[in-house]
C-alpha atoms as a PDB file:
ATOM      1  CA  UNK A   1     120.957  41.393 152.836  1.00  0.00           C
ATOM      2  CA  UNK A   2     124.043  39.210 151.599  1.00  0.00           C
ATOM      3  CA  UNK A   3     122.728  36.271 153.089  1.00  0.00           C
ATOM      4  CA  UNK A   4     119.453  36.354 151.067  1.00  0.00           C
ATOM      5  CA  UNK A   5     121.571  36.579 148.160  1.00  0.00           C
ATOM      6  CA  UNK A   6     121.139  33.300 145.549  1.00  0.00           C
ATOM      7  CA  UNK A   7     124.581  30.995 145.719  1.00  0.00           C
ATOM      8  CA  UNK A   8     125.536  28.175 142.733  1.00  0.00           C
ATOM      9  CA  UNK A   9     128.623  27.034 144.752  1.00  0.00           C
ATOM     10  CA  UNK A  10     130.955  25.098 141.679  1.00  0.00           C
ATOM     11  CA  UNK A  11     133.920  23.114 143.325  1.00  0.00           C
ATOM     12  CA  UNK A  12     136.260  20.392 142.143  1.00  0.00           C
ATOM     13  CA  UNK A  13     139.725  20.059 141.206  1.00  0.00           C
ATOM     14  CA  UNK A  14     141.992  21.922 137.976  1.00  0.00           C
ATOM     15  CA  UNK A  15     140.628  20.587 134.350  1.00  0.00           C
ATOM     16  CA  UNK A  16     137.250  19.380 134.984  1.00  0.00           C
ATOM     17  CA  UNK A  17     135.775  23.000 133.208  1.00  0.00           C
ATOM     18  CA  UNK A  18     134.871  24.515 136.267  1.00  0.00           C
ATOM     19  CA  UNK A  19     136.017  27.798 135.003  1.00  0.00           C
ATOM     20  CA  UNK A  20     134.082  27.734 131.602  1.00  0.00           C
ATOM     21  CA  UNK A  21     130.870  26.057 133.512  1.00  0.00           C
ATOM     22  CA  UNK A  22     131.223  28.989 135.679  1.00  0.00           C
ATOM     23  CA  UNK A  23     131.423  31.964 132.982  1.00  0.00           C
ATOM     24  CA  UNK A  24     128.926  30.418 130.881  1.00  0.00           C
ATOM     25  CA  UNK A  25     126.447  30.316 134.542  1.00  0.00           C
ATOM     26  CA  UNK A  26     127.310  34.045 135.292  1.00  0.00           C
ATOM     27  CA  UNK A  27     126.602  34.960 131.644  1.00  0.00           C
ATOM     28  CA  UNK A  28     123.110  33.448 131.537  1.00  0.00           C
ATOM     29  CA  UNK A  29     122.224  34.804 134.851  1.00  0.00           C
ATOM     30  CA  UNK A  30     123.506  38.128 134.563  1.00  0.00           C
ATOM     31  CA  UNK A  31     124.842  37.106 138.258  1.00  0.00           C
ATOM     32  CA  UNK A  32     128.506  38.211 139.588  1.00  0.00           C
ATOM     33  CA  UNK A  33     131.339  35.630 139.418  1.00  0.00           C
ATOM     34  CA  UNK A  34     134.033  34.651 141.967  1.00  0.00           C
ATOM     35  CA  UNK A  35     136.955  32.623 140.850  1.00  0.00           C
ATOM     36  CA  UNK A  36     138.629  31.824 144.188  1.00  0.00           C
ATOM     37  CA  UNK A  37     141.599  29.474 142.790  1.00  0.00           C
ATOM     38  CA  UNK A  38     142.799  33.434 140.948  1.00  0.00           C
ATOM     39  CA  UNK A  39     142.794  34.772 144.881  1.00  0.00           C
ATOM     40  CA  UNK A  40     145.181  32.043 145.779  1.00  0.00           C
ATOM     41  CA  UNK A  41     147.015  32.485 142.440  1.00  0.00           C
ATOM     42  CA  UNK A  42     147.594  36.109 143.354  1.00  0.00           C
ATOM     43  CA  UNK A  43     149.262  35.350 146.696  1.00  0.00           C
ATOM     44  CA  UNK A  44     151.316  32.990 145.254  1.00  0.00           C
ATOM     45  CA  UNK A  45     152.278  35.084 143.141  1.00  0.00           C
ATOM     46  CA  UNK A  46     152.739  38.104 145.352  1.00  0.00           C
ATOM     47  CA  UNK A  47     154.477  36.398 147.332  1.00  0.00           C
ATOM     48  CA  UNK A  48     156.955  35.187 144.965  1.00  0.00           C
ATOM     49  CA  UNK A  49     157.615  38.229 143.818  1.00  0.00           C
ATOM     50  CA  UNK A  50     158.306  39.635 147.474  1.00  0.00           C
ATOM     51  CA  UNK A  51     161.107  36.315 147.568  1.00  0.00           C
ATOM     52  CA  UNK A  52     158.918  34.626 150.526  1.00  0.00           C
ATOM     53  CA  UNK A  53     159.147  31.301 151.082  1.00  0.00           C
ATOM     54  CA  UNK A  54     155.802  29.602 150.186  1.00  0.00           C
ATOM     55  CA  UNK A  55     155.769  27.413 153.261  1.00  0.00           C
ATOM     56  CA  UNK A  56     156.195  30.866 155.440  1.00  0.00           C
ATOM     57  CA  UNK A  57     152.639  30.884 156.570  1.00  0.00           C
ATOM     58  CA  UNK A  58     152.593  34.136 158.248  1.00  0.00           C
ATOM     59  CA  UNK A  59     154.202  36.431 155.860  1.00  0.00           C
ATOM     60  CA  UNK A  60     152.120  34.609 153.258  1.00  0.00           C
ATOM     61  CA  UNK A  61     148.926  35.432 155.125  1.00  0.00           C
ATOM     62  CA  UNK A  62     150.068  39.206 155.336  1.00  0.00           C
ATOM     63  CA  UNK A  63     150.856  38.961 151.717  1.00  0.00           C
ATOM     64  CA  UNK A  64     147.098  37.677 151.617  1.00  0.00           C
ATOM     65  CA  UNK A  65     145.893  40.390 154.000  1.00  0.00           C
ATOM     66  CA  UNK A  66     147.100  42.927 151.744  1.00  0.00           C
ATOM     67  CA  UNK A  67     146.738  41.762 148.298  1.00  0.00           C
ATOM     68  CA  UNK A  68     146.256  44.496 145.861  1.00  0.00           C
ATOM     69  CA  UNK A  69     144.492  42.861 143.017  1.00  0.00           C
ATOM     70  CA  UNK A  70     142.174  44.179 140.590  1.00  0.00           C
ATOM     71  CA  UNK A  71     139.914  42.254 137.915  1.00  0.00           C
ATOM     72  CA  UNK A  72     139.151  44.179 135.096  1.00  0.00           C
ATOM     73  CA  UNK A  73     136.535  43.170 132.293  1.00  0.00           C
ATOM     74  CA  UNK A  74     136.316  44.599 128.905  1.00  0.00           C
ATOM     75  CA  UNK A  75     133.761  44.782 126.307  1.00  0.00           C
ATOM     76  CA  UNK A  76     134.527  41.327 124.716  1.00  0.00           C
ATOM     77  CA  UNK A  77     133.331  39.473 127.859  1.00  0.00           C
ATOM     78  CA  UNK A  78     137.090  38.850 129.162  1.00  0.00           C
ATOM     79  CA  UNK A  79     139.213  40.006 132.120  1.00  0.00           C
ATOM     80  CA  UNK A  80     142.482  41.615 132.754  1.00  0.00           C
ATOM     81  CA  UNK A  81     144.142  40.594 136.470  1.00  0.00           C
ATOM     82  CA  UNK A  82     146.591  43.114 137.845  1.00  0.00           C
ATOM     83  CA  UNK A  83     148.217  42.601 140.491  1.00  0.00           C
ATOM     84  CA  UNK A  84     150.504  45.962 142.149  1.00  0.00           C
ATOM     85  CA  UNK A  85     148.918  47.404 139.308  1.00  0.00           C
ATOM     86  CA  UNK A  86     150.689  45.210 136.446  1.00  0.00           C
ATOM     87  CA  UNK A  87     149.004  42.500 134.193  1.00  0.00           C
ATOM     88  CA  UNK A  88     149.656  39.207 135.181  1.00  0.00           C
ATOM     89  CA  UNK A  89     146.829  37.253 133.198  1.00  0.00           C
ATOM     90  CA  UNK A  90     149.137  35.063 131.921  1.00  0.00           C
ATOM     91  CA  UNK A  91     151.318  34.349 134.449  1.00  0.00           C
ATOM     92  CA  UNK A  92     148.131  33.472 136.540  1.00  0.00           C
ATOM     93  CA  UNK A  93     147.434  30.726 134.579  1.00  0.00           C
ATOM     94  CA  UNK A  94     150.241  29.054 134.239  1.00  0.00           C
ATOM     95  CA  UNK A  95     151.291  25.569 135.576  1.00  0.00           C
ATOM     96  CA  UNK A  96     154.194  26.655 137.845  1.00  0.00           C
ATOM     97  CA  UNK A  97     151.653  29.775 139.591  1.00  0.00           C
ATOM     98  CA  UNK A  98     149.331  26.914 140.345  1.00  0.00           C
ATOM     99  CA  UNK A  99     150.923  24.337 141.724  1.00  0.00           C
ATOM    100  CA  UNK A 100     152.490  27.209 144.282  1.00  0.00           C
ATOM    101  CA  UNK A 101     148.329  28.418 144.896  1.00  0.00           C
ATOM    102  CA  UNK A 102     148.107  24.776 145.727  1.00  0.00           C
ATOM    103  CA  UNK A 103     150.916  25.005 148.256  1.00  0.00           C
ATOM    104  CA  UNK A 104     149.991  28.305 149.453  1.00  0.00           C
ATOM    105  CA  UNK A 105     146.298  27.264 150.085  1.00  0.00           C
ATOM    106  CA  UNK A 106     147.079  24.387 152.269  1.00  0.00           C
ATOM    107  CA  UNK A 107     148.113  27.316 154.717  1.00  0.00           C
ATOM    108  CA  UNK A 108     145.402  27.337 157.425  1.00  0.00           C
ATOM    109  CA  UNK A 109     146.091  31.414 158.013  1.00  0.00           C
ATOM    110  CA  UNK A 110     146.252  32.017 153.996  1.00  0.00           C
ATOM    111  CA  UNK A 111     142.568  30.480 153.976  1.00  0.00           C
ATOM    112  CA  UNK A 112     141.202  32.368 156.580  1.00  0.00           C
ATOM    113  CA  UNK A 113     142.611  35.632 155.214  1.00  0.00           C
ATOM    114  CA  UNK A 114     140.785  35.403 151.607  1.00  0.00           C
ATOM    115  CA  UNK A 115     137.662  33.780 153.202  1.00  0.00           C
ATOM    116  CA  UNK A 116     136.348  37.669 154.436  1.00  0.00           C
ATOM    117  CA  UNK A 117     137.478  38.646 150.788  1.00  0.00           C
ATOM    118  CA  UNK A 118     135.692  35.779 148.713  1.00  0.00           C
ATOM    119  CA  UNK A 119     132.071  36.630 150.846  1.00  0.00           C
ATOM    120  CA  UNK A 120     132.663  39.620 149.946  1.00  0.00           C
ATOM    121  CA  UNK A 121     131.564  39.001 145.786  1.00  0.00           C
ATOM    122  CA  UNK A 122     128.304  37.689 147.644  1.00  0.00           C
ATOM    123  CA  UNK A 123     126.026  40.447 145.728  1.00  0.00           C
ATOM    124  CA  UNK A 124     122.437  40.515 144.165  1.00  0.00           C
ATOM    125  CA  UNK A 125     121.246  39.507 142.080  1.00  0.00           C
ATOM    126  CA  UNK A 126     123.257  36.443 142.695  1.00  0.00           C
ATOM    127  CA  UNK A 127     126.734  34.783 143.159  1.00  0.00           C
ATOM    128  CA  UNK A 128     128.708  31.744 141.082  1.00  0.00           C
ATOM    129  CA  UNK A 129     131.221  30.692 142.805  1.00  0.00           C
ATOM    130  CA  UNK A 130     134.195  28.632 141.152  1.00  0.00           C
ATOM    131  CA  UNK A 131     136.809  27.318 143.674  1.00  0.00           C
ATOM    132  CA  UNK A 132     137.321  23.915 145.800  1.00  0.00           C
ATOM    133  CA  UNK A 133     135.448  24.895 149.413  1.00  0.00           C
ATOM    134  CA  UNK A 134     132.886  27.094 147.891  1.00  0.00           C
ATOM    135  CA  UNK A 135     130.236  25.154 149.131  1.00  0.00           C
ATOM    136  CA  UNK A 136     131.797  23.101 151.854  1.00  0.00           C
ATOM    137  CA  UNK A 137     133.748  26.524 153.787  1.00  0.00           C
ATOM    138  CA  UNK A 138     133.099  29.445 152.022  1.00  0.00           C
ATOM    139  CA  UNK A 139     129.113  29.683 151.171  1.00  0.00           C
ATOM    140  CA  UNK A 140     128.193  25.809 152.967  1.00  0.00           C
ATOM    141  CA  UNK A 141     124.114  27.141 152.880  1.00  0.00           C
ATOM    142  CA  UNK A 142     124.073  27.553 149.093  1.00  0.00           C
ATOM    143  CA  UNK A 143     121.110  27.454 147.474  1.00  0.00           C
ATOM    144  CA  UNK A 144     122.820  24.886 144.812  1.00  0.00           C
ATOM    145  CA  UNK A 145     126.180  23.321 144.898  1.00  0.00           C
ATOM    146  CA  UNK A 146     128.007  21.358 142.130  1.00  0.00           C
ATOM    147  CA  UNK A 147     130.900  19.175 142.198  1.00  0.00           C
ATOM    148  CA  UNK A 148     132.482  18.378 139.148  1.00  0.00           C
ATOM    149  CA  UNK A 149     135.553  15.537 138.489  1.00  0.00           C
ATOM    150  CA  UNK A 150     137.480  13.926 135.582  1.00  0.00           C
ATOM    151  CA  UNK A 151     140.191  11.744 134.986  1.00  0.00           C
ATOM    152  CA  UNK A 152     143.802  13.218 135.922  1.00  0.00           C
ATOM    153  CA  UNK A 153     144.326  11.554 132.683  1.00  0.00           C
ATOM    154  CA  UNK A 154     141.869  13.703 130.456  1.00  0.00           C
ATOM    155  CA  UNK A 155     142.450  16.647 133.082  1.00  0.00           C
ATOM    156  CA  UNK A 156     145.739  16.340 131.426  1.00  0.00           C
ATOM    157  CA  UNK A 157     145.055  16.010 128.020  1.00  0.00           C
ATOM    158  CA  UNK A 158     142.860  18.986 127.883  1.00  0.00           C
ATOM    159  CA  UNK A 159     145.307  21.076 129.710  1.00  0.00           C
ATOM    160  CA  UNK A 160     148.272  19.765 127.165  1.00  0.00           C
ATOM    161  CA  UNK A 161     145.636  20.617 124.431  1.00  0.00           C
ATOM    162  CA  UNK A 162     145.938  24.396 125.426  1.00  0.00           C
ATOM    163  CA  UNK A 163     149.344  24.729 125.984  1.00  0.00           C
ATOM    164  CA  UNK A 164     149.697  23.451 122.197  1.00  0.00           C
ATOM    165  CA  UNK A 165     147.303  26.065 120.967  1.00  0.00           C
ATOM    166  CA  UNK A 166     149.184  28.695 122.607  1.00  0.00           C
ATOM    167  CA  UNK A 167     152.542  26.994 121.508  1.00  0.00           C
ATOM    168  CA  UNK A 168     153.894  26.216 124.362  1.00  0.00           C
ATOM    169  CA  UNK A 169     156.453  23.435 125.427  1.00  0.00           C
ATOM    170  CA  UNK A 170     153.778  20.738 127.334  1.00  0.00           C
ATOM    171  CA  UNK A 171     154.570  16.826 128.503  1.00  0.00           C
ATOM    172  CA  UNK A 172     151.850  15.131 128.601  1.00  0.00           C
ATOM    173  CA  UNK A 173     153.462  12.696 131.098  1.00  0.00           C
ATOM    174  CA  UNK A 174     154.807  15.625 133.311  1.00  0.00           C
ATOM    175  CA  UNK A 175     150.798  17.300 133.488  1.00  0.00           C
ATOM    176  CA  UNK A 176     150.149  14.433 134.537  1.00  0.00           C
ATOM    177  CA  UNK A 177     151.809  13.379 137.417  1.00  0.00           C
ATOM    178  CA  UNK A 178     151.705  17.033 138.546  1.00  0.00           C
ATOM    179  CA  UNK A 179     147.790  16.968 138.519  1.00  0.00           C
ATOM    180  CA  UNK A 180     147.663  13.767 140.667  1.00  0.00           C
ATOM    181  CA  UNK A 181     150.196  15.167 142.793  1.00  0.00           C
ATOM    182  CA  UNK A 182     148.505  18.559 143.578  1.00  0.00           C
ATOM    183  CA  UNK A 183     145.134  16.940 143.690  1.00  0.00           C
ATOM    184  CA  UNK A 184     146.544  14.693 146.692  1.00  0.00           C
ATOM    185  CA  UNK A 185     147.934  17.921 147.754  1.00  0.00           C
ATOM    186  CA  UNK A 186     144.603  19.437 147.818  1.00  0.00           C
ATOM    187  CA  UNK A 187     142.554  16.870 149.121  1.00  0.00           C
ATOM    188  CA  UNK A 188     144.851  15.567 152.503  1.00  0.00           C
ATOM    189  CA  UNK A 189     145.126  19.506 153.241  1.00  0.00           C
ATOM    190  CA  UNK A 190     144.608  19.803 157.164  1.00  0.00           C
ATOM    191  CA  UNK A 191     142.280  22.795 156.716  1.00  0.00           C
ATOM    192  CA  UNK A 192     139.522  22.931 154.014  1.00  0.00           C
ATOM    193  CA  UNK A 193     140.565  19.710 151.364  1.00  0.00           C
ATOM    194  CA  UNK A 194     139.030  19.390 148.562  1.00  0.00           C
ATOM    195  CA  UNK A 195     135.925  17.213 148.606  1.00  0.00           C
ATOM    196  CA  UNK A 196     132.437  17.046 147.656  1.00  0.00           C
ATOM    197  CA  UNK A 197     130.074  19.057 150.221  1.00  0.00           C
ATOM    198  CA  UNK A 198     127.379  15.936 151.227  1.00  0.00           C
ATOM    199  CA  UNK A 199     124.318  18.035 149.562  1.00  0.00           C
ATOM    200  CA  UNK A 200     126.160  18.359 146.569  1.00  0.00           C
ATOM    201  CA  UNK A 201     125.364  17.048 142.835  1.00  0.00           C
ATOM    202  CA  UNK A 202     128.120  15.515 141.025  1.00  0.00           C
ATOM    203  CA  UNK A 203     129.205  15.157 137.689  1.00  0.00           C
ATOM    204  CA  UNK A 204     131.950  13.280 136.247  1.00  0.00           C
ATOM    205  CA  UNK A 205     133.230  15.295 132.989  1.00  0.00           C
ATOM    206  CA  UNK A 206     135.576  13.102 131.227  1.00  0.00           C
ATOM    207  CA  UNK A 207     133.345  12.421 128.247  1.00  0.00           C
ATOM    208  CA  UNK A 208     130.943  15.224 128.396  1.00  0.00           C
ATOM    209  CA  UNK A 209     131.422  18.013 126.091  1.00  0.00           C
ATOM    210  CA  UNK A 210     130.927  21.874 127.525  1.00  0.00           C
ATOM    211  CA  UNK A 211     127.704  22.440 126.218  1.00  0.00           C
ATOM    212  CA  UNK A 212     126.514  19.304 128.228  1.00  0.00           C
ATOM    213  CA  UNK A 213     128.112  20.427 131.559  1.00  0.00           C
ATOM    214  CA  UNK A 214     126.717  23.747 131.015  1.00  0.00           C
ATOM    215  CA  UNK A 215     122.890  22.344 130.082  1.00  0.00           C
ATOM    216  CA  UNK A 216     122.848  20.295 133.396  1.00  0.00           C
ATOM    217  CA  UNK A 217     123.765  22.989 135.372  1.00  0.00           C
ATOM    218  CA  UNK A 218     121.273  25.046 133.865  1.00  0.00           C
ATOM    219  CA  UNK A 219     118.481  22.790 134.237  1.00  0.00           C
ATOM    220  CA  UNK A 220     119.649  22.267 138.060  1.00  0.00           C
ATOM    221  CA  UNK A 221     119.898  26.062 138.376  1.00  0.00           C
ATOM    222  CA  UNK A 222     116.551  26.522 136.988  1.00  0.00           C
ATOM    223  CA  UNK A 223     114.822  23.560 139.002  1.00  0.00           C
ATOM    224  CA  UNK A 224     116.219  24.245 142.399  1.00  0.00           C
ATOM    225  CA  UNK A 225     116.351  28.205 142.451  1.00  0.00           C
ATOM    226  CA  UNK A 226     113.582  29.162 139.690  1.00  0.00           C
ATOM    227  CA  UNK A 227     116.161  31.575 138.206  1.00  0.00           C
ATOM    228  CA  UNK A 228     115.739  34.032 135.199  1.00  0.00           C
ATOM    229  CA  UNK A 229     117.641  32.983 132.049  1.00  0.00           C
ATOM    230  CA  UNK A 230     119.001  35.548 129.930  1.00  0.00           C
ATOM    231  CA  UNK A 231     118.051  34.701 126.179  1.00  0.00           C
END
């Protein structure tokens, strides 16, 4: 049954609005969402909070094995993470959680422990699915798969943008030198790097507002898997 189950597999690297794309998609479609890069978050996490090294690939894996993480929505269309049963939404998202996902994910036995876990959200009426080896590794016969890219530079700027709102200490320099350096982390990874799958449709975001990520999408969502828009 799974595997008849509609897939718009969204990869690319941190910045390029996968996330938002990705909401937006699952909000029109009334389909479930998967955001992988949170799964790897969490076991970073986790495992920080357990004092593991990161580069300890086999107590990281069991850390991945048995992750107790739960996504809560609410009524206002946004989520609550908890991980051992504490909030750690903010936390998740920060910088220093996701440059150790990057580190953990490069772990060949971390990857194949979440990979049972992210088929899992495969559920009708449909899937999005936001990571970097949705459609390559983790759903590769996807009815539609996206790639999307930007500068490091605007990557940066964007990201520096939302630390400000939330008043938060940001370089600008500092975001982004540690961009480039996890996405060359990400993409010379032995197992599963980051990369376009060779069916995929790509789109370079660096001048394109939301609304026009989000319309293409649609339209390519709509063309390739006739599916039902929610007014």
């Amino acid at each position: 049954m799974s595997d008849e189950v509609p897939v718009i597999a969204i990869d690319g690297p941190s910045g390029v609005g996968k996330g938002t794309l990705c909401q937006w998609l699952a909000a029109r479609l009334g389909w479930h969402l998967l955001d992988s890069g949170a799964l790897y978050r969490l076991t970073a996490l986790a495992a920080q909070r357990r004092g593991l090294p990161l580069e300890d690939e086999a107590r990281v894996a069991a850390v991945a094995v048995a992750l107790d993480a739960v996504f809560v929505a609410d009524v206002a269309g946004t989520s609550r993470v908890l991980l051992d049963d504490v909030e750690v939404g903010d936390v998740l998202r920060g910088e220093a959680t996701g440059n150790a996902a990057s580190r953990v994910a490069a772990l060949p036995a971390v990857r194949a422990a979440l990979l049972q876990r992210q088929r899992n959200f495969r559920r009708p009426p449909g899937l999005i699915a936001d990571g970097r080896d949705m459609g390559t590794v983790v759903f590769p016969q996807a009815g539609l798969k996206l790639f999307l890219n930007a500068s490091a530079e605007e990557r940066a700027r964007r990201r520096y943008k939302q630390f400000i709102e939330k008043v938060i200490d940001a370089n600008l320099a500092g975001l982004i030198e540690e961009i480039a350096e996890r996405d060359a982390r990400d993409a010379q990874r032995a197992v599963a790097p980051l990369q376009p799958a060779a069916d995929a449709e790509m789109l370079d975001t660096t001048r394109l507002s939301v609304m026009e990520v989000c319309e293409w999408a649609l339209a390519l969502a709509v063309r390739r898997l006739a599916v039902r828009v929610i007014p």
